[in-house]
PDB file of N, CA and C in Angstrom:
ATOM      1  N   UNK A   1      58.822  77.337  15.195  1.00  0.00           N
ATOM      2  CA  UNK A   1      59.336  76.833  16.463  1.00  0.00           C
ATOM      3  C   UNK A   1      59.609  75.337  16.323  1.00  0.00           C
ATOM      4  N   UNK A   2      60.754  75.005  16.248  1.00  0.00           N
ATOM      5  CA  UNK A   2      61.120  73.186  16.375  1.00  0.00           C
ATOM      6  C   UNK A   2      61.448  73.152  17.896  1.00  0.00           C
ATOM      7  N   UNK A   3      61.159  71.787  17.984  1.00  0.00           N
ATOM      8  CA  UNK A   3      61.276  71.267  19.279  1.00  0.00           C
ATOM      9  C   UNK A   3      61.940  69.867  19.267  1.00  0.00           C
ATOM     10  N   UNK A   4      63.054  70.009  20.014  1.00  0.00           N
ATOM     11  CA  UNK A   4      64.038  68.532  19.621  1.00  0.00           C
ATOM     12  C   UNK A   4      63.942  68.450  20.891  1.00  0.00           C
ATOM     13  N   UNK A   5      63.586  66.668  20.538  1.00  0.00           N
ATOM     14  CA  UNK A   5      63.700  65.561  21.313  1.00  0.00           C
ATOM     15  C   UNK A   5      64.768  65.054  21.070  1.00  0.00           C
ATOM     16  N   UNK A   6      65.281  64.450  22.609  1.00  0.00           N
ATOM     17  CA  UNK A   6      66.359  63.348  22.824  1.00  0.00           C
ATOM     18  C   UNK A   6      66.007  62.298  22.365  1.00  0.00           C
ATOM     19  N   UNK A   7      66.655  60.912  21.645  1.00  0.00           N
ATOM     20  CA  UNK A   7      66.590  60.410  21.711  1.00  0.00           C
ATOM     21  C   UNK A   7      65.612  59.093  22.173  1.00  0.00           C
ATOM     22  N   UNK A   8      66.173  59.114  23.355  1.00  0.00           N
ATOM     23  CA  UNK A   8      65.093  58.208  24.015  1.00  0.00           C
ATOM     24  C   UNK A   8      63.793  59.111  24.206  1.00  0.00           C
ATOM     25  N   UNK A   9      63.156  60.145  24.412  1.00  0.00           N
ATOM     26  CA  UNK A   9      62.226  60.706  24.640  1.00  0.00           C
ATOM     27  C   UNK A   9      61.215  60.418  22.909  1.00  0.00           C
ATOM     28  N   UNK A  10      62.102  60.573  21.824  1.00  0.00           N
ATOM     29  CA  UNK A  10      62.088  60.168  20.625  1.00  0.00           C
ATOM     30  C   UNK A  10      61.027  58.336  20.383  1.00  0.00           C
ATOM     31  N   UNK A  11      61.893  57.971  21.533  1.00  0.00           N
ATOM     32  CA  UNK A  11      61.582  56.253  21.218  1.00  0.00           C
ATOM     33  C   UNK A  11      60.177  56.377  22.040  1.00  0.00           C
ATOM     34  N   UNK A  12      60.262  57.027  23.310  1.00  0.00           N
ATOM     35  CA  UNK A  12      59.042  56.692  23.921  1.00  0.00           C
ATOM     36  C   UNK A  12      57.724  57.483  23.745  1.00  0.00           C
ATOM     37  N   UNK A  13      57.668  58.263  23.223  1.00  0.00           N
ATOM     38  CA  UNK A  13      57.226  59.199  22.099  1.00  0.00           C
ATOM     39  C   UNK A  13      56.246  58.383  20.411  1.00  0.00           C
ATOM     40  N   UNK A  14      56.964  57.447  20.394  1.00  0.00           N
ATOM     41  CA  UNK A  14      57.061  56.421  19.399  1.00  0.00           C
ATOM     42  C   UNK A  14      56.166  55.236  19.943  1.00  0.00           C
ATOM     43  N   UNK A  15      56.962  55.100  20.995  1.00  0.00           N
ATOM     44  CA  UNK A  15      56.009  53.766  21.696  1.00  0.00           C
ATOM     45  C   UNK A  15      54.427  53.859  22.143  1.00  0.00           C
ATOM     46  N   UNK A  16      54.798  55.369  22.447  1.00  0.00           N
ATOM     47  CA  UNK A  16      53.366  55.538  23.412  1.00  0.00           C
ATOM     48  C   UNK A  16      52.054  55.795  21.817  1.00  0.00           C
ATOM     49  N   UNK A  17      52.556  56.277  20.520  1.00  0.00           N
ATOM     50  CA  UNK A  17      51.697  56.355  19.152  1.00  0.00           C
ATOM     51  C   UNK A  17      51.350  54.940  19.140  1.00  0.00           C
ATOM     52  N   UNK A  18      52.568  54.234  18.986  1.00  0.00           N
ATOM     53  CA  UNK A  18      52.031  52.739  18.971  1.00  0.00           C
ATOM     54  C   UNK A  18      50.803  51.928  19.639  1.00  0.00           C
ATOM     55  N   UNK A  19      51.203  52.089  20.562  1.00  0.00           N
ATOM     56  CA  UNK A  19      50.554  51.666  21.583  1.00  0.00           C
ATOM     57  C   UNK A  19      49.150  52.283  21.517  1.00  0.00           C
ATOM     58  N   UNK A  20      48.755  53.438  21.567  1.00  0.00           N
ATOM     59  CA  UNK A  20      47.532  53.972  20.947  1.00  0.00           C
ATOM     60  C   UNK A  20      46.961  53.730  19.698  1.00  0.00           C
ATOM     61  N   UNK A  21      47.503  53.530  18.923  1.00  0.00           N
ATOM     62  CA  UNK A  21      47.229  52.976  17.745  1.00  0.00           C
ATOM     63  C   UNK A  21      46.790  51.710  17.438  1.00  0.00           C
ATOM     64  N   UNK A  22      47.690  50.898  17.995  1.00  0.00           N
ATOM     65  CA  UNK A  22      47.132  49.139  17.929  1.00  0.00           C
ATOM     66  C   UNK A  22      46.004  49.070  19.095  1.00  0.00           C
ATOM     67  N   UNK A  23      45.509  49.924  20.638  1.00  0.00           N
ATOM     68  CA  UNK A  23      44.480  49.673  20.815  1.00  0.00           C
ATOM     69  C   UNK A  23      43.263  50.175  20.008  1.00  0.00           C
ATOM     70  N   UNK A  24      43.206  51.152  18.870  1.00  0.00           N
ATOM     71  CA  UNK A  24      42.462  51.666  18.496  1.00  0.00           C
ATOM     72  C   UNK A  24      42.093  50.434  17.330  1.00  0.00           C
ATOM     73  N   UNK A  25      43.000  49.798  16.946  1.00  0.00           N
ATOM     74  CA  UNK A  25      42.869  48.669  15.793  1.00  0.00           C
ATOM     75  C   UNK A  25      42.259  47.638  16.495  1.00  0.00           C
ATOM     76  N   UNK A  26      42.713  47.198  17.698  1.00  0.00           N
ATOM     77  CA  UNK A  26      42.147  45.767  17.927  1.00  0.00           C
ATOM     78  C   UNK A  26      40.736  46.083  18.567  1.00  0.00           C
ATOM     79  N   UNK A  27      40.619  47.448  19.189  1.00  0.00           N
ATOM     80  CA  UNK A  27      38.936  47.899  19.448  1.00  0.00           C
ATOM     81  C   UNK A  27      37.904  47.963  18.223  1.00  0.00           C
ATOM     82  N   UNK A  28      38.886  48.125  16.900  1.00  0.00           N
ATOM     83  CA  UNK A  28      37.985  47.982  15.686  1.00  0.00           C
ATOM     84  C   UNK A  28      37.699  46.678  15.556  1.00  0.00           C
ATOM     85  N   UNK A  29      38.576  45.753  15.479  1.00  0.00           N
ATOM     86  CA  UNK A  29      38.191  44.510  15.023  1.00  0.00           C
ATOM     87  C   UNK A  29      37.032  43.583  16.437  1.00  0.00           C
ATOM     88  N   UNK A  30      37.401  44.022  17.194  1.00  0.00           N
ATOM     89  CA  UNK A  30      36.628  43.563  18.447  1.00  0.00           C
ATOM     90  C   UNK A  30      34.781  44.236  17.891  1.00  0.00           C
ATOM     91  N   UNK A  31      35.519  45.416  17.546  1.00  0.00           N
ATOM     92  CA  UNK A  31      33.634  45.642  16.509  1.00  0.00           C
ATOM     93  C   UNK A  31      32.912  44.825  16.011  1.00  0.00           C
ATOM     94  N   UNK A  32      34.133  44.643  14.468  1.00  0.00           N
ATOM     95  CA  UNK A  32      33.746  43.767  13.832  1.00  0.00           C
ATOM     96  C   UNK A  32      33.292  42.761  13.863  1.00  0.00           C
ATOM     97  N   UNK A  33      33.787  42.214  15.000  1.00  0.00           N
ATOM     98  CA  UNK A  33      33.231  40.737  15.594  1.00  0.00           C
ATOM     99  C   UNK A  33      32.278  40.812  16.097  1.00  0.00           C
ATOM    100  N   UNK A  34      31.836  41.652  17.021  1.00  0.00           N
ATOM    101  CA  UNK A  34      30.930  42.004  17.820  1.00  0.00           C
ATOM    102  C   UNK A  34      29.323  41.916  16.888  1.00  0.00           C
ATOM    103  N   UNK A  35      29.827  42.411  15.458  1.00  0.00           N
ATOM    104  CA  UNK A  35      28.394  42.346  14.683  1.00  0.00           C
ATOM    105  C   UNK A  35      28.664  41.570  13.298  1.00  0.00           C
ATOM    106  N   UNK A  36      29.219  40.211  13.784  1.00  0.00           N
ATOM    107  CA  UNK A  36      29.388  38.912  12.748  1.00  0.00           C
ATOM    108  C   UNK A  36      28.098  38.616  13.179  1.00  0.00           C
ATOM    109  N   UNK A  37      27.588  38.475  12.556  1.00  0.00           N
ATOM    110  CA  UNK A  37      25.585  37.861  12.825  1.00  0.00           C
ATOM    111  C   UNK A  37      25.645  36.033  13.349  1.00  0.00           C
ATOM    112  N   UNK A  38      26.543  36.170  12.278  1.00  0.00           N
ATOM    113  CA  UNK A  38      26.845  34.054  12.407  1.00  0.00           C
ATOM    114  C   UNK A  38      28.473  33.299  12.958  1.00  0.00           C
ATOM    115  N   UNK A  39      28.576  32.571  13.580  1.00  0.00           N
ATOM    116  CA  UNK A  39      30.070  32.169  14.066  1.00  0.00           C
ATOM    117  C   UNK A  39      30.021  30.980  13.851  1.00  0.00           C
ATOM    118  N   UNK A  40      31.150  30.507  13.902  1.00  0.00           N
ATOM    119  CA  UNK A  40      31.827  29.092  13.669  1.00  0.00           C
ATOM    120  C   UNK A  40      30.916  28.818  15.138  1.00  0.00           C
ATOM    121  N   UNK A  41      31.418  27.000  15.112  1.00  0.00           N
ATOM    122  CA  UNK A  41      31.202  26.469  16.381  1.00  0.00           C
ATOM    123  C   UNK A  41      31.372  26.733  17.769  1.00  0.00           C
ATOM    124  N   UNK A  42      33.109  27.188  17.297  1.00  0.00           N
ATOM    125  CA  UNK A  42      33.844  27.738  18.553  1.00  0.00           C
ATOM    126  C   UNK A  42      33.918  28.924  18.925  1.00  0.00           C
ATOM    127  N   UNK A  43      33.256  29.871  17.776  1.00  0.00           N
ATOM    128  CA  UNK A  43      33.094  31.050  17.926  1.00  0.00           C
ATOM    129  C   UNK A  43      31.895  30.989  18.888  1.00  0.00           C
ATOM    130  N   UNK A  44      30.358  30.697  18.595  1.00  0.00           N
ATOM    131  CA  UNK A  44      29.395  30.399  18.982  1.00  0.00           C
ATOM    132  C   UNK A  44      29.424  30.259  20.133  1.00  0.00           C
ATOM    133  N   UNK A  45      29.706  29.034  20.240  1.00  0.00           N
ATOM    134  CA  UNK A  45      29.885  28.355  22.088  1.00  0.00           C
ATOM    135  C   UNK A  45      30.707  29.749  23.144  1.00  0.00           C
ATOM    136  N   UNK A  46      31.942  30.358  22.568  1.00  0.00           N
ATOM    137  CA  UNK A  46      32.553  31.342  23.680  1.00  0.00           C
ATOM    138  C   UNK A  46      31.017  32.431  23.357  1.00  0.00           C
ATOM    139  N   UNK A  47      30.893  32.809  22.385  1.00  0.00           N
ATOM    140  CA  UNK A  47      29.599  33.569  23.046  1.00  0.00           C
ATOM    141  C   UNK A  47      28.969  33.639  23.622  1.00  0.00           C
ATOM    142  N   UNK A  48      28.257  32.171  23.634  1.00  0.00           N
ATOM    143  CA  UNK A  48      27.206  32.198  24.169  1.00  0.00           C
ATOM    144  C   UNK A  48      27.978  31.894  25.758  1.00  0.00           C
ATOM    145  N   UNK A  49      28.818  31.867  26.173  1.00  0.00           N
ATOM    146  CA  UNK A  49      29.262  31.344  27.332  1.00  0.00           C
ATOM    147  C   UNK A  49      29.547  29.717  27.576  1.00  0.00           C
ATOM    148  N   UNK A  50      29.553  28.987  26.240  1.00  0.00           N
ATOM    149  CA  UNK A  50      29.132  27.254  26.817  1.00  0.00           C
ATOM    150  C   UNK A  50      30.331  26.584  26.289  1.00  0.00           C
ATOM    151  N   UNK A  51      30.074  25.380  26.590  1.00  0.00           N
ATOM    152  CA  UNK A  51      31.074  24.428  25.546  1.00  0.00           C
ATOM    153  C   UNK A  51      30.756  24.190  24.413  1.00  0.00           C
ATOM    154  N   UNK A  52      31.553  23.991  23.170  1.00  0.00           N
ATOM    155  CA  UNK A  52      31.453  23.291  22.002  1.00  0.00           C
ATOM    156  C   UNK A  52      30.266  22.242  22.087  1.00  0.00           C
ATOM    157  N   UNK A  53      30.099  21.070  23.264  1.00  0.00           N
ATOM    158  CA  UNK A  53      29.318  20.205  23.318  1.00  0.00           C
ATOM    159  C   UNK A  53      27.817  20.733  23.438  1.00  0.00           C
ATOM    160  N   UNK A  54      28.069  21.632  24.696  1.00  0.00           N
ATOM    161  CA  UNK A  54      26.615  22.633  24.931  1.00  0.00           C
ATOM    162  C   UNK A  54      26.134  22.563  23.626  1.00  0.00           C
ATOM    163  N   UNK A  55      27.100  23.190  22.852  1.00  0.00           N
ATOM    164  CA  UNK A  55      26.008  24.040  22.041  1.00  0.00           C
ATOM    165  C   UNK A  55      25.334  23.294  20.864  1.00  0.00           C
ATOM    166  N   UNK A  56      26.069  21.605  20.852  1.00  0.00           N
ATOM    167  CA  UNK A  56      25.682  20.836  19.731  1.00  0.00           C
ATOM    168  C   UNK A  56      24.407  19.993  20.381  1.00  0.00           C
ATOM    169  N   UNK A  57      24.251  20.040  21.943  1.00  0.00           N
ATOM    170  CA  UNK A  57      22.930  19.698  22.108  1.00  0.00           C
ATOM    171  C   UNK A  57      22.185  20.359  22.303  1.00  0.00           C
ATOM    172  N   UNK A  58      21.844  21.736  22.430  1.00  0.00           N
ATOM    173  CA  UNK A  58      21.338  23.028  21.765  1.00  0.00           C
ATOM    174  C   UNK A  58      20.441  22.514  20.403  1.00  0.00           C
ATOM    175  N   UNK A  59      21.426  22.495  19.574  1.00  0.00           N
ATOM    176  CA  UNK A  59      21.111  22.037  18.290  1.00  0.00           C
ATOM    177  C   UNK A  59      20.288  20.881  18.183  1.00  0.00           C
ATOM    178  N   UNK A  60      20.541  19.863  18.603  1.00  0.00           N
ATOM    179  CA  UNK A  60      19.956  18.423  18.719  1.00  0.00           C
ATOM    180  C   UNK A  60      18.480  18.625  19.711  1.00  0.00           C
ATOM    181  N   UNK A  61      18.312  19.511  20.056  1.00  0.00           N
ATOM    182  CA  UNK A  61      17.167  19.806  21.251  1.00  0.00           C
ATOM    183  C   UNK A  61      16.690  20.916  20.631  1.00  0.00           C
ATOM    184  N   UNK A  62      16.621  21.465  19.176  1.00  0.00           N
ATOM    185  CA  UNK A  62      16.169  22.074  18.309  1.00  0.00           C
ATOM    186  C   UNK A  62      16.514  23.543  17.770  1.00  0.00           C
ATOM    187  N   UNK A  63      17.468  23.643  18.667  1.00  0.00           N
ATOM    188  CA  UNK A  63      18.168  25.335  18.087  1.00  0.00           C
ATOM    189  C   UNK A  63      18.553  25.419  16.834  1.00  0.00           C
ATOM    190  N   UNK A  64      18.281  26.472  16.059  1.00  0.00           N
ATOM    191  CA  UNK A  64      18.593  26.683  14.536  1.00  0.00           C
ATOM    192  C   UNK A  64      20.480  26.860  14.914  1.00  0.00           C
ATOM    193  N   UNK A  65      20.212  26.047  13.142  1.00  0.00           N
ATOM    194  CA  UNK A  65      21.710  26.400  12.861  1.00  0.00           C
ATOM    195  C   UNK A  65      21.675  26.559  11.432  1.00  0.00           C
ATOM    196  N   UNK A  66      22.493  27.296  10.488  1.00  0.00           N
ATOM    197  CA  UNK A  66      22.315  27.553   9.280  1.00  0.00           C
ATOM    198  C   UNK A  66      23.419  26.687   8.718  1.00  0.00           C
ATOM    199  N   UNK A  67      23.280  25.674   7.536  1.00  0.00           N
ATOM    200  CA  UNK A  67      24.018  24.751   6.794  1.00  0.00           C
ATOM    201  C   UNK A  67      24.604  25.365   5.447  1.00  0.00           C
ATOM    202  N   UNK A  68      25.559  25.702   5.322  1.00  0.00           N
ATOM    203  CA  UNK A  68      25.887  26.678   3.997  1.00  0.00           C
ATOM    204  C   UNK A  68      27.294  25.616   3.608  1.00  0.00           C
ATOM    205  N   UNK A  69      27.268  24.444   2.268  1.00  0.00           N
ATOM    206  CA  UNK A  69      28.030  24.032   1.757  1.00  0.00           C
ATOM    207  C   UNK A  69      28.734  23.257   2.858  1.00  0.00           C
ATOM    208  N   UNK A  70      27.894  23.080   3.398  1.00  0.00           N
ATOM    209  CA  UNK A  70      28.405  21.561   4.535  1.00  0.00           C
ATOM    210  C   UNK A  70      28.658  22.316   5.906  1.00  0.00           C
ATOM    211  N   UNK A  71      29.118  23.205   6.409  1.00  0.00           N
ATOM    212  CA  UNK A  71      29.230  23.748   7.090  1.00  0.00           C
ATOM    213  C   UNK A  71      28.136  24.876   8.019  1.00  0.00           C
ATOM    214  N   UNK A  72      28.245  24.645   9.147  1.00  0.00           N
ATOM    215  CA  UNK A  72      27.291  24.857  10.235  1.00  0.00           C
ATOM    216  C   UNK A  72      27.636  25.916  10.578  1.00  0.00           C
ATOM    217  N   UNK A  73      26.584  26.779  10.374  1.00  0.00           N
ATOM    218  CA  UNK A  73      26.949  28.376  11.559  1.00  0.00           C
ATOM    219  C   UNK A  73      25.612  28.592  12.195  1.00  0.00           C
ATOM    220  N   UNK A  74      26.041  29.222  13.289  1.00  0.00           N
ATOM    221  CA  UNK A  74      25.216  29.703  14.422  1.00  0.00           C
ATOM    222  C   UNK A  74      25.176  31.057  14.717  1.00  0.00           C
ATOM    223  N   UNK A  75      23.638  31.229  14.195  1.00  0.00           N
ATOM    224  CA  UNK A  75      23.192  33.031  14.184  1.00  0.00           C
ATOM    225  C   UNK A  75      23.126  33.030  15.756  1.00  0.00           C
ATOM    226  N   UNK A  76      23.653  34.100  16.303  1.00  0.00           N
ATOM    227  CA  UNK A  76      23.523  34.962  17.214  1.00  0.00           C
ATOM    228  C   UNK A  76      21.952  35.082  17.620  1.00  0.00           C
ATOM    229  N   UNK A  77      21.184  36.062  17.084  1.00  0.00           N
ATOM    230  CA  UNK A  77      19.883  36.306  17.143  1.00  0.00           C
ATOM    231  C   UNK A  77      19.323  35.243  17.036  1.00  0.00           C
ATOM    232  N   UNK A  78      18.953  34.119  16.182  1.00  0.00           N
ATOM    233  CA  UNK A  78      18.308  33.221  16.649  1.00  0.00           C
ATOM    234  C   UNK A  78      18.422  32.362  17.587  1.00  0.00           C
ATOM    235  N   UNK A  79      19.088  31.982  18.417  1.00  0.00           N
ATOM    236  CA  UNK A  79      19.983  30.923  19.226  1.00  0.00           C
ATOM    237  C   UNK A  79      19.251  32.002  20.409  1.00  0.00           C
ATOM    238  N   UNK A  80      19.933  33.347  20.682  1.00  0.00           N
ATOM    239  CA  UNK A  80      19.204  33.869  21.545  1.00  0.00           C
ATOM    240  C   UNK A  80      17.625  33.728  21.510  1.00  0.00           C
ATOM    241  N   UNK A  81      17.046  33.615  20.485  1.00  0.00           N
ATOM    242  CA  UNK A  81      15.642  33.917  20.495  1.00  0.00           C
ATOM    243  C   UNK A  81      14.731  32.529  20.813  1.00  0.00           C
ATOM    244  N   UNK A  82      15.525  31.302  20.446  1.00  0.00           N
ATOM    245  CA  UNK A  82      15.387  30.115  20.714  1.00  0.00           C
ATOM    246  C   UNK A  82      15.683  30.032  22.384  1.00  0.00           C
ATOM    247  N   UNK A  83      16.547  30.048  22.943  1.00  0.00           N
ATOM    248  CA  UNK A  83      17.022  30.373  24.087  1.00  0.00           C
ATOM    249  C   UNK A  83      15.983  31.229  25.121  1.00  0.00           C
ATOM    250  N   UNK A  84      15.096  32.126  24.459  1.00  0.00           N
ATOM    251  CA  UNK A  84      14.256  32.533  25.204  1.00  0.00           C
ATOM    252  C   UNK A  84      12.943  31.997  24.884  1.00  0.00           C
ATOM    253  N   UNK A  85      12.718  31.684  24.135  1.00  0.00           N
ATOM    254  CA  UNK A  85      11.353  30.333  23.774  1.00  0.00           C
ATOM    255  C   UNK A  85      11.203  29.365  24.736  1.00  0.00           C
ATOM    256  N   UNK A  86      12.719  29.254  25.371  1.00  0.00           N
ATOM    257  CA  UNK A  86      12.377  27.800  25.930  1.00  0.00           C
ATOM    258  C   UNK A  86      13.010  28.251  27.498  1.00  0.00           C
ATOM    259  N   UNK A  87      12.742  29.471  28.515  1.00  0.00           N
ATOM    260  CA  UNK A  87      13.066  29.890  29.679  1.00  0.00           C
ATOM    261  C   UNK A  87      11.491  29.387  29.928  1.00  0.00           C
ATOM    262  N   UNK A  88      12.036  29.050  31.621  1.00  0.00           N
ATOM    263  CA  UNK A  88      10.724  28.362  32.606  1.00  0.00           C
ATOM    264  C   UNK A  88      11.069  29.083  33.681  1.00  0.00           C
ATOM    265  N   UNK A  89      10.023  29.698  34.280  1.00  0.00           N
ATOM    266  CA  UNK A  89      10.269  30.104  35.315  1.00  0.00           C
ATOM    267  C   UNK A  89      10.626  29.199  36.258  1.00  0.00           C
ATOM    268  N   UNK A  90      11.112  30.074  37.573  1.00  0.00           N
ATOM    269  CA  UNK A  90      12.062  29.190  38.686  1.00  0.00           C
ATOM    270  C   UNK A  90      10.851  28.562  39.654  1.00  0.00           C
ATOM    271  N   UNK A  91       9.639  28.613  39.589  1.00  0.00           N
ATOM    272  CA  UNK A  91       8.703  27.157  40.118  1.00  0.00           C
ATOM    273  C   UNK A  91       8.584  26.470  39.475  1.00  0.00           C
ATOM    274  N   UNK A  92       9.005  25.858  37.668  1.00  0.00           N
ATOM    275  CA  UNK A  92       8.442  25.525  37.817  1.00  0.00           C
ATOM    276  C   UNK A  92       9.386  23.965  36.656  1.00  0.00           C
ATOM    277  N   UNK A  93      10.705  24.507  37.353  1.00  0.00           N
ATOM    278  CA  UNK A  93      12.311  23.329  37.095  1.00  0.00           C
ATOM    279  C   UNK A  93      11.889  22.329  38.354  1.00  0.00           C
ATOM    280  N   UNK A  94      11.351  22.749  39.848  1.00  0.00           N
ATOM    281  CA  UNK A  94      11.428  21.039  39.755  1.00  0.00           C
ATOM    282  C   UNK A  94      10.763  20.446  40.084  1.00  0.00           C
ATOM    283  N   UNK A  95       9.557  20.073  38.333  1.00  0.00           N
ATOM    284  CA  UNK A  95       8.601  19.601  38.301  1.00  0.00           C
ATOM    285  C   UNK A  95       8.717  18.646  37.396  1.00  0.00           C
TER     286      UNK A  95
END
């Protein structure tokens, strides 16, 4: 049994594979990222929700950062784990 498509039914047929396809790719790479353990600066900071600046006084106020050949990355897991080392409960900010 063949089944012919018109043309345009042809193209949109085409479009709509596409289109399924590249979300299935950029949901992979959105993975991938998702379980990079360590990020750049700017990676870092959109994670964590902050600015670039945030996150370098983070650092300066003792958050780990890993130094590999001059360059600074920021583990995920530790930053969080640092981050919860240093939560105060809400009596007791304004003291």
């Amino acid at each position: 049994m063949n089944i012919v498509l018109s043309e345009e039914m042809q193209q949109e047929l085409t479009n709509s594979l596409l289109h399924v396809v590249e979300g299935y790719l950029n949901s992979l790479q959105f993975e991938s990222k998702e379980k990079q353990p360590f990020l750049s600066r700017k990676k870092a900071a959109e994670w964590f929700g902050v600015s670039p600046m945030t996150l370098d006084a983070w650092v300066k106020a003792g958050a780990p950062v890993a130094i590999v050949n001059g360059s600074k990355m920021y583990g995920k897991e530790p930053i969080t784990q640092w981050l919860a080392d240093h939560q105060i409960s809400s009596n007791v900010r304004g003291k």
